[in-house]
N, C-alpha and C. Protein backbone atom coordinates (compact mmCIF):
# COMPACT_ATOMS: atom_id res chain seq x y z
N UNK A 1 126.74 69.89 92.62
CA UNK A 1 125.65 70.70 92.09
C UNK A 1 125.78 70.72 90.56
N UNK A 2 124.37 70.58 89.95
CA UNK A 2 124.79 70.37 88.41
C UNK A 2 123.92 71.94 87.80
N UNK A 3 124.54 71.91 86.56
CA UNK A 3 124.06 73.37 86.33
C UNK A 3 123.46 73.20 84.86
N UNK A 4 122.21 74.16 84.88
CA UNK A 4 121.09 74.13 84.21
C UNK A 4 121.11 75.21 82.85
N UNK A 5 121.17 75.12 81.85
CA UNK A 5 120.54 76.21 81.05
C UNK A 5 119.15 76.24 80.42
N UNK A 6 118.51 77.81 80.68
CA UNK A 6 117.21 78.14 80.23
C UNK A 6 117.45 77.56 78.94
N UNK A 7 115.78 77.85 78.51
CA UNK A 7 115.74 78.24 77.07
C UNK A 7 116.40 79.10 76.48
N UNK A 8 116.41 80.25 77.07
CA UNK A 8 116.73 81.57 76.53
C UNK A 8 118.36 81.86 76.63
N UNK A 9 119.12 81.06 77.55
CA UNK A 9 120.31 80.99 77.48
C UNK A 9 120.73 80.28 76.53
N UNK A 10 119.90 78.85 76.11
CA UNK A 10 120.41 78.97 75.01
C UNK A 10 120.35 79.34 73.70
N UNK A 11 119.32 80.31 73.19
CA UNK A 11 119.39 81.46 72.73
C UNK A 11 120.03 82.07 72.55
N UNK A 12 120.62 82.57 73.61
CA UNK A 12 121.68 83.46 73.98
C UNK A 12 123.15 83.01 73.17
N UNK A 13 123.44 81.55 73.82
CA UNK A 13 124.42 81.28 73.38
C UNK A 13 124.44 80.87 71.69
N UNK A 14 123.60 80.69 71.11
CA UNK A 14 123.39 80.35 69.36
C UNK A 14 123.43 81.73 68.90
N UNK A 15 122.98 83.08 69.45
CA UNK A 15 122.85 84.03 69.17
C UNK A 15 124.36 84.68 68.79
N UNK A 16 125.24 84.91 70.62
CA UNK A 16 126.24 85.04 70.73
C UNK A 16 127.17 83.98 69.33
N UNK A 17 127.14 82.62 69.39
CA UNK A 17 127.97 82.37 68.03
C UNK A 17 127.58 82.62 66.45
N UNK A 18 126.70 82.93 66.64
CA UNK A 18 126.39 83.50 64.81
C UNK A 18 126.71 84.96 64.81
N UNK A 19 127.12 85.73 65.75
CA UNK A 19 127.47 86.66 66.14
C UNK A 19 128.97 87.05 65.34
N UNK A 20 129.59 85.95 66.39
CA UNK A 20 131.47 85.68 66.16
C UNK A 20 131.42 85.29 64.89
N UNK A 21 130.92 84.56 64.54
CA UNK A 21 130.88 83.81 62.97
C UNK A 21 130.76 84.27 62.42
N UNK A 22 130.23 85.49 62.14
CA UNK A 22 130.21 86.37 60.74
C UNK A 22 131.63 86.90 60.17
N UNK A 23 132.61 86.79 61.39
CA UNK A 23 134.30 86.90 61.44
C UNK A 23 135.24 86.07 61.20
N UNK A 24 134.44 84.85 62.36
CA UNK A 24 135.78 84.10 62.51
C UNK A 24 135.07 82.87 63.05
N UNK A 25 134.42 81.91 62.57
CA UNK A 25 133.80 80.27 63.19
C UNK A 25 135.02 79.74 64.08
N UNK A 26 136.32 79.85 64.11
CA UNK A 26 137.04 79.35 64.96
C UNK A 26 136.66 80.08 66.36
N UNK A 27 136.74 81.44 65.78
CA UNK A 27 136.52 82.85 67.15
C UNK A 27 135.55 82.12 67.61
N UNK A 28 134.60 82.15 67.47
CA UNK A 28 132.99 81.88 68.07
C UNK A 28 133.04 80.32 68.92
N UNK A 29 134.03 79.56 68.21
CA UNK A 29 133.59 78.00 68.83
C UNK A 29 134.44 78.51 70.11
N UNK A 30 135.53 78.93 69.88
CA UNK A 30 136.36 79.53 71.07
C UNK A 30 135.98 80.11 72.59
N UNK A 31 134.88 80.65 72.19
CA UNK A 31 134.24 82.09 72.86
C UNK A 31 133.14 80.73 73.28
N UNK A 32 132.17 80.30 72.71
CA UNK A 32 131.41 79.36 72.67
C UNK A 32 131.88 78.25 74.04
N UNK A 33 132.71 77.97 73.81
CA UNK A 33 133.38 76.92 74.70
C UNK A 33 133.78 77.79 76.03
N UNK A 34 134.81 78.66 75.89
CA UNK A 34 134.87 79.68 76.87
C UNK A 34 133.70 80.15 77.80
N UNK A 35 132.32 80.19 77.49
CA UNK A 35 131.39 80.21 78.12
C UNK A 35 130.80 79.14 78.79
N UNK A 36 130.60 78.37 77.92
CA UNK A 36 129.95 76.95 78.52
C UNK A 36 131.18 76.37 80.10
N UNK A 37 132.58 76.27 79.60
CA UNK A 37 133.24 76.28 80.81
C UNK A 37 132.75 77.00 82.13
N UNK A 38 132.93 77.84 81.83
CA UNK A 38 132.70 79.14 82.86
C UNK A 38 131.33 78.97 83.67
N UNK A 39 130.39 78.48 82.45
CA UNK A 39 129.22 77.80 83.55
C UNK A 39 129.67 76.84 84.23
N UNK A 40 130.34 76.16 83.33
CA UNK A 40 130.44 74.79 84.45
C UNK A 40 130.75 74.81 85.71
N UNK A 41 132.03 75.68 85.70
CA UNK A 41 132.61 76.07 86.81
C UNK A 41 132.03 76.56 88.07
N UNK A 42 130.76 77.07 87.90
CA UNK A 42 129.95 77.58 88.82
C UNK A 42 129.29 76.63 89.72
N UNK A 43 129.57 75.12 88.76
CA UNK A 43 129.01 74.07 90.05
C UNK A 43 129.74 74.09 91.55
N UNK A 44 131.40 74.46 91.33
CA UNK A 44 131.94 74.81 92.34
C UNK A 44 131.78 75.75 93.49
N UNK A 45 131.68 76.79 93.33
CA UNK A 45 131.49 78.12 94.22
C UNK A 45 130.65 78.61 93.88
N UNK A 46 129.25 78.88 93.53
CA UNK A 46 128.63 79.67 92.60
C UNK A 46 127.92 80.87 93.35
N UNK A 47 128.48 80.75 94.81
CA UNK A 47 128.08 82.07 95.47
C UNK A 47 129.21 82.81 95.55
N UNK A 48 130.28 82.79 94.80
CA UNK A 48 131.51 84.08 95.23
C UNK A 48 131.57 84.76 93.73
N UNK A 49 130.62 84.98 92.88
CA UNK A 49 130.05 86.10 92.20
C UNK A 49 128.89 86.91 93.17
N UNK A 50 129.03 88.34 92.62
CA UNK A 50 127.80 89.05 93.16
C UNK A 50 126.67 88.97 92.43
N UNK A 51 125.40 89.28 93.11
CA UNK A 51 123.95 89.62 93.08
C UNK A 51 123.95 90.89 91.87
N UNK A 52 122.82 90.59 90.93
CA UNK A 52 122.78 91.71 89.99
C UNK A 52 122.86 92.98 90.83
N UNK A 53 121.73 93.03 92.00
CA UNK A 53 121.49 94.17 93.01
C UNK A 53 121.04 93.62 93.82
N UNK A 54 120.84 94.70 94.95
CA UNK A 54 120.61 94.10 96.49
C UNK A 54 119.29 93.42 96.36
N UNK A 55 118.49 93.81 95.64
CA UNK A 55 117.04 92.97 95.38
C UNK A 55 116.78 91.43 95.05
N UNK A 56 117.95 91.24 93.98
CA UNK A 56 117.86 90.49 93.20
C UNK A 56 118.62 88.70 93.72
N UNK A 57 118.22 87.89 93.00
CA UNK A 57 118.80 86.60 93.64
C UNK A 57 119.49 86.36 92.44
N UNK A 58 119.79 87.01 91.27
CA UNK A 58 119.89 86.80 89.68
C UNK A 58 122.08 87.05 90.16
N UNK A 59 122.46 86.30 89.81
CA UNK A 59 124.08 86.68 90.00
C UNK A 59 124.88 86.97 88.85
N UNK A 60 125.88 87.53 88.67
CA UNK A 60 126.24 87.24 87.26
C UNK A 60 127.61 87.11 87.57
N UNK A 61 128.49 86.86 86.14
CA UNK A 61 129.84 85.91 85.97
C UNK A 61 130.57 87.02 85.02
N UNK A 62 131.01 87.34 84.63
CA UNK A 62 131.46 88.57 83.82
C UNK A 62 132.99 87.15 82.82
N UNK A 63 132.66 87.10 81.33
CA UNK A 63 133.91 86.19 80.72
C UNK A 63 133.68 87.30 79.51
N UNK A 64 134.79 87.78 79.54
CA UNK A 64 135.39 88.57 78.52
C UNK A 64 134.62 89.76 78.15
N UNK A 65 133.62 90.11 77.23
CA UNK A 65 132.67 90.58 76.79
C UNK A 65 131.38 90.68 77.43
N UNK A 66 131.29 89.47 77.87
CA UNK A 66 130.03 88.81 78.01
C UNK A 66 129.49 88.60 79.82
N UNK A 67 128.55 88.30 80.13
CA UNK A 67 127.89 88.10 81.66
C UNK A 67 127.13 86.88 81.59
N UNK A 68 127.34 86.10 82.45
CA UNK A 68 126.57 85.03 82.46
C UNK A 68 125.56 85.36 83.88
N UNK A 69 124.29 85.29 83.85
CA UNK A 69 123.45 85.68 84.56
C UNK A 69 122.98 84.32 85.25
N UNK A 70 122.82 84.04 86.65
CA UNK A 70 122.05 82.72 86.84
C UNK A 70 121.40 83.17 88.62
N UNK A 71 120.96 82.09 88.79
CA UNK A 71 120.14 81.44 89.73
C UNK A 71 120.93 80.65 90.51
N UNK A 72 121.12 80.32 91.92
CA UNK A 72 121.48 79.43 92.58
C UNK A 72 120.11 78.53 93.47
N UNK A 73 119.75 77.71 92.96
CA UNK A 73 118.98 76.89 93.22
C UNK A 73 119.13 75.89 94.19
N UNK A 74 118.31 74.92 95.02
CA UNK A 74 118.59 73.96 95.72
C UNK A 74 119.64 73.20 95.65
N UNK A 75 119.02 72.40 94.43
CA UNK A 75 120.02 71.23 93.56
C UNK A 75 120.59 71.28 92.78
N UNK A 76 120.59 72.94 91.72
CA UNK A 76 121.58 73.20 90.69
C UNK A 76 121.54 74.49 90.53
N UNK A 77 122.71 75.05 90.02
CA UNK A 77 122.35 76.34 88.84
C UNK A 77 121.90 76.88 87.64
N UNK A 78 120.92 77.69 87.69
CA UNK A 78 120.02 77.71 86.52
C UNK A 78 121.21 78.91 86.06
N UNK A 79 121.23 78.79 84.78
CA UNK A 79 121.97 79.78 83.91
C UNK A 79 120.68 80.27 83.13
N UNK A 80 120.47 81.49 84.09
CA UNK A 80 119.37 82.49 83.15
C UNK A 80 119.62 83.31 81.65
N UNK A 81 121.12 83.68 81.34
CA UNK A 81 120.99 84.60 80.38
C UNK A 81 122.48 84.48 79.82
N UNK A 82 122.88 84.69 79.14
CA UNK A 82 124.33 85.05 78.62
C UNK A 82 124.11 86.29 77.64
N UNK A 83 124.48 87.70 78.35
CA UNK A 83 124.11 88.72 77.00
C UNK A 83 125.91 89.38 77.04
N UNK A 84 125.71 89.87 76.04
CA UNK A 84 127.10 91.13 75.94
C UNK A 84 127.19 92.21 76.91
N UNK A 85 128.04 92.73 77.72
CA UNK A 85 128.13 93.34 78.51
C UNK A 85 127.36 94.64 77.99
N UNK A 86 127.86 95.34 76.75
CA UNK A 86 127.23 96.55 76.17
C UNK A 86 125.69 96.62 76.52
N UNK A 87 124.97 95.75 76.39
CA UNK A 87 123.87 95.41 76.30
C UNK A 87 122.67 96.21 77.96
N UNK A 88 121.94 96.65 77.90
CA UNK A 88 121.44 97.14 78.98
C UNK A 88 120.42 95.54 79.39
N UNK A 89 121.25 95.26 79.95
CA UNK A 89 120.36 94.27 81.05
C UNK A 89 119.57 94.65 82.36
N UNK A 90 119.91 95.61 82.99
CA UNK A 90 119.08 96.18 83.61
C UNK A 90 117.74 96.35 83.32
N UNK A 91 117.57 96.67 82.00
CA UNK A 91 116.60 96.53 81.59
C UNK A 91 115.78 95.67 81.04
N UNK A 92 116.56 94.71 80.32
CA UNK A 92 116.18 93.37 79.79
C UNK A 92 115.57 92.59 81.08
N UNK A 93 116.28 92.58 82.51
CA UNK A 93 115.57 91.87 83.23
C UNK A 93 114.01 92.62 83.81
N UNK A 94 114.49 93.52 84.02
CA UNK A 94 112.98 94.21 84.82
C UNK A 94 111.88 93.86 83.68
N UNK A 95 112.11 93.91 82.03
CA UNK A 95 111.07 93.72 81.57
C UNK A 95 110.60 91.83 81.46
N UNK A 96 111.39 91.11 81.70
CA UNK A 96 111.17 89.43 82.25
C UNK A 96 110.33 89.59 83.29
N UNK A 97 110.52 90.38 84.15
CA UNK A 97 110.24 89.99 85.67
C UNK A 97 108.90 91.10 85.83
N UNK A 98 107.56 90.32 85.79
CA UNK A 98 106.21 90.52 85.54
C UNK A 98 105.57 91.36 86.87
N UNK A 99 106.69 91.28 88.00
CA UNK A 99 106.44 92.01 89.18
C UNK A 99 106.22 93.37 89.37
């Protein structure tokens, strides 16, 4: 299974390193890489993370700080989001989701 990033993930992730970089450009490529792994990894098992909520098909990955939000799809994983844990995603998604 090969795994996908949105637009907005990668967003996310340019966001997240200009973030670190205002500190430390090593920090950020670090953290940077640390994420992108962590997707990868999801080609493996990508159902033994949980469901945002019982509603939802949206899963997330929890690396350090951060949540990687995705989709398990037919033929791959869509990586919907990478935000900071602090961050109210709860809300960020309900306002995506036009339902």
């Amino acid at each position: 299974m090969r795994v996908v990033y949105s637009t907005q993930s990668k967003t996310d992730l340019k966001d997240i390193a200009n973030w670190i970089s205002e500190e430390s450009i090593p920090a950020a490529k670090r953290m940077i890489a640390k994420l992108q792994e962590r997707c990868a990894d999801l080609r493996a098992q990508p159902q033994r993370f949980p469901t945002l909520n019982r509603r939802s098909a949206i899963r997330r990955r929890v690396v350090d700080a951060y949540i990687i939000f995705y989709l398990i799809l037919d033929d791959h994983v869509q990586i919907v989001r990478i935000l900071h844990g602090a961050r109210n995603y709860i809300d960020i998604f309900e306002q995506d989701d036009p339902a």
